[in-house]
C-alpha atoms as a PDB file:
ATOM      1  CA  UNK A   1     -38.983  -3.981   6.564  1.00  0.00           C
ATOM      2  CA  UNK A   2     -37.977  -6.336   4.127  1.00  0.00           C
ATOM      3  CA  UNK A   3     -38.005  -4.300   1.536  1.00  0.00           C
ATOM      4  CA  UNK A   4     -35.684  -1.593   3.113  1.00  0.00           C
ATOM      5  CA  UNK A   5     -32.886  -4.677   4.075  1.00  0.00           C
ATOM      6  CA  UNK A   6     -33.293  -5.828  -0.253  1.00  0.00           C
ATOM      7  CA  UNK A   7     -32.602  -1.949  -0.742  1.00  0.00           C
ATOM      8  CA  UNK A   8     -29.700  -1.294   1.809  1.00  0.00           C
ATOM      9  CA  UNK A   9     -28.265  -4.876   0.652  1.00  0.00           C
ATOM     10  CA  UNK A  10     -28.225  -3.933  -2.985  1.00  0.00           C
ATOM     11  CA  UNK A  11     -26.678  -0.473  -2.175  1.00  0.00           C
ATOM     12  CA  UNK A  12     -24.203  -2.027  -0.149  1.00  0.00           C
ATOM     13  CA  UNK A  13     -22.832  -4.249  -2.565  1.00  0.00           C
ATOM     14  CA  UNK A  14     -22.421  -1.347  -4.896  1.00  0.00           C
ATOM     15  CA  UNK A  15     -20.440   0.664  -2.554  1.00  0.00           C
ATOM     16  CA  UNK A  16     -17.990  -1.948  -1.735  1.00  0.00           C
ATOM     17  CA  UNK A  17     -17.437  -2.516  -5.436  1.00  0.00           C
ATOM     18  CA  UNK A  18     -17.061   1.180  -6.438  1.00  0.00           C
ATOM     19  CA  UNK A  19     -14.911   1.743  -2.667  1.00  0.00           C
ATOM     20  CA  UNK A  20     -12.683  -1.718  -4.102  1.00  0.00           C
ATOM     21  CA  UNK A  21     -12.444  -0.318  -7.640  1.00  0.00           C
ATOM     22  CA  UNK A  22     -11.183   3.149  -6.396  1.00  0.00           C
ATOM     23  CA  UNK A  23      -8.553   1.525  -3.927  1.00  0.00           C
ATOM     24  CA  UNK A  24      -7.375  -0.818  -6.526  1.00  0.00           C
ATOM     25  CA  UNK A  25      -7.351   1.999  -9.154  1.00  0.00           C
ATOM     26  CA  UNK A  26      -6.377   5.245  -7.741  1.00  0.00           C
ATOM     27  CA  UNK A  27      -5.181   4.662  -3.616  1.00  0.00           C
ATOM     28  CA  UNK A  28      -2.934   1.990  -3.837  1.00  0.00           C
ATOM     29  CA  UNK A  29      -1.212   3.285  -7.197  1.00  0.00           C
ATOM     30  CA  UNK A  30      -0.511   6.567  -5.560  1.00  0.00           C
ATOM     31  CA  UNK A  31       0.709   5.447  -2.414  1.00  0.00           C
ATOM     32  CA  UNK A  32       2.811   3.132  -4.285  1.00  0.00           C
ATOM     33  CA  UNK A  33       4.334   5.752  -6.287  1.00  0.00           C
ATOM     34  CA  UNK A  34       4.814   8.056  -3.332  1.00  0.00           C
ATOM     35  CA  UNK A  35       6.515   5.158  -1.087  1.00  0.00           C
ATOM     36  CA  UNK A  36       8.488   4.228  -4.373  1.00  0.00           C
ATOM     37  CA  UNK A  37       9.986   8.358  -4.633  1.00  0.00           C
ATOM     38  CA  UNK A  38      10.593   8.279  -0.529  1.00  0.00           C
ATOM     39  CA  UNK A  39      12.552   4.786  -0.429  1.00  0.00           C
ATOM     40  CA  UNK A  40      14.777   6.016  -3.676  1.00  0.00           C
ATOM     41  CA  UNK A  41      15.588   9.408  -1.556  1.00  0.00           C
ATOM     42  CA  UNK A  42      16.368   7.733   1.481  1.00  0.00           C
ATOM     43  CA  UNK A  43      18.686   5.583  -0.250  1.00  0.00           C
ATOM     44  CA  UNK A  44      20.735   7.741  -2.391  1.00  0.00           C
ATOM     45  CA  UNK A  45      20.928   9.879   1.401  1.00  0.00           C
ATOM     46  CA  UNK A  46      22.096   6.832   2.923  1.00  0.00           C
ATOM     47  CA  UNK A  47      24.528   6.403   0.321  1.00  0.00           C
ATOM     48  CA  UNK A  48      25.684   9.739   0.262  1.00  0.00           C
ATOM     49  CA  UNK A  49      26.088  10.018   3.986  1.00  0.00           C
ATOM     50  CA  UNK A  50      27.956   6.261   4.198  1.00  0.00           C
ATOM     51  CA  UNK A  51      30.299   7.716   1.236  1.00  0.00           C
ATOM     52  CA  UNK A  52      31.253  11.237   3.031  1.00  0.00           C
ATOM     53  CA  UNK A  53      32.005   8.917   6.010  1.00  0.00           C
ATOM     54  CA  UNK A  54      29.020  10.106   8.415  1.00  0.00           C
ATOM     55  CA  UNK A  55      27.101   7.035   7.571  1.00  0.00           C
ATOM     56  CA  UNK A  56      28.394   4.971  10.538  1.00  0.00           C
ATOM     57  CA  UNK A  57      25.521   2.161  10.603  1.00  0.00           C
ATOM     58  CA  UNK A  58      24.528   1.802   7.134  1.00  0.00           C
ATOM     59  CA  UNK A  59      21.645  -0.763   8.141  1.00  0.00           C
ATOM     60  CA  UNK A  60      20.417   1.830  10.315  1.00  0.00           C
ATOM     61  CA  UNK A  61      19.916   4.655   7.699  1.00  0.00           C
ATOM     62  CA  UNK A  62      18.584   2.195   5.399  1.00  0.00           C
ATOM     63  CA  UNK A  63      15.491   0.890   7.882  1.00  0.00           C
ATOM     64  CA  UNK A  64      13.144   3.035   6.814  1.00  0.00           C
ATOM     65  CA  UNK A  65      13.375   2.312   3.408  1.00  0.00           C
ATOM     66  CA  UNK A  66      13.370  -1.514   3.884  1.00  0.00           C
ATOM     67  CA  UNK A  67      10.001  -0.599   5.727  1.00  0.00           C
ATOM     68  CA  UNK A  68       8.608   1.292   2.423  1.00  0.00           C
ATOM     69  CA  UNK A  69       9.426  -1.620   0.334  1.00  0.00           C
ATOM     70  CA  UNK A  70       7.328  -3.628   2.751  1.00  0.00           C
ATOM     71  CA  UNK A  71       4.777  -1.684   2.506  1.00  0.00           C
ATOM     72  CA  UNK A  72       5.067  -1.550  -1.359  1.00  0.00           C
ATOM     73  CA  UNK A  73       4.911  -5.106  -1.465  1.00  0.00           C
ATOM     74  CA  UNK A  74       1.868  -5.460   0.926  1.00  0.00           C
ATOM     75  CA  UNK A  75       0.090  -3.282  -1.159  1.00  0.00           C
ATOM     76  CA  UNK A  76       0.826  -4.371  -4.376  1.00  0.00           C
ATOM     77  CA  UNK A  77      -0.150  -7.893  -3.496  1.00  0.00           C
ATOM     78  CA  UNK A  78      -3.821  -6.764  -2.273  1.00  0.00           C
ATOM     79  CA  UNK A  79      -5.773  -8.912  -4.043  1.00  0.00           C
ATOM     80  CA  UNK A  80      -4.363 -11.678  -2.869  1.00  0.00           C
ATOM     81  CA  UNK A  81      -4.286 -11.226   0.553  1.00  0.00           C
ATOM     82  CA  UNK A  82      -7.641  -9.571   0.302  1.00  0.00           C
ATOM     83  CA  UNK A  83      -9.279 -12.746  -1.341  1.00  0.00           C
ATOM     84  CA  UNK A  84      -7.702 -14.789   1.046  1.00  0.00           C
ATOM     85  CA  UNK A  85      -9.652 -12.987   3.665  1.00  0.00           C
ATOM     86  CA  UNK A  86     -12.675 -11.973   2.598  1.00  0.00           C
ATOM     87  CA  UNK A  87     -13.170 -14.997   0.978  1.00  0.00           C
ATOM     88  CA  UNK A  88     -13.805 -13.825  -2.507  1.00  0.00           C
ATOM     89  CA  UNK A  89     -11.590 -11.728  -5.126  1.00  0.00           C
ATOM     90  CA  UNK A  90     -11.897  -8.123  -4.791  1.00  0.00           C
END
């Protein structure tokens, strides 16, 4: 048995790299780009709508854009938050 735990071990380690390595260089840069194209359009229709005069709450319109920056900023900052938890840099 001990040689099938040395086996699964070594695999294991080599799909968390390859699984970190494609999240760091593929996931996070395309959800990043997709948040960053969603936040810019719900902006300019924010400020289209609060400039035609329909845009009564302006904080309101602009919520869910405030919540894709967030997001932008969690994931751009994943390796620091993920070292911090796992305990080692990713």
């Amino acid at each position: 048995m001990s040689n099938a735990d040395s086996f699964f071990g070594a695999m294991k380690g080599t799909v968390v790299t390859w699984l970190n390595s494609g999240l760091d260089n593929f996931i996070i840069p395309v959800a990043v780009l997709i948040l960053a194209i969603i936040t810019v359009v719900l902006i300019v229709k924010a400020a289209a709508d609060h400039h035609r005069g329909q845009g009564d709450d302006l904080v309101e319109r602009l919520k869910p854009a405030i919540i894709c920056i967030i997001i932008i900023a969690i994931l751009l900052t994943k390796n620091a938050w993920w070292g911090f938890l796992v305990g080692a840099s990713a």
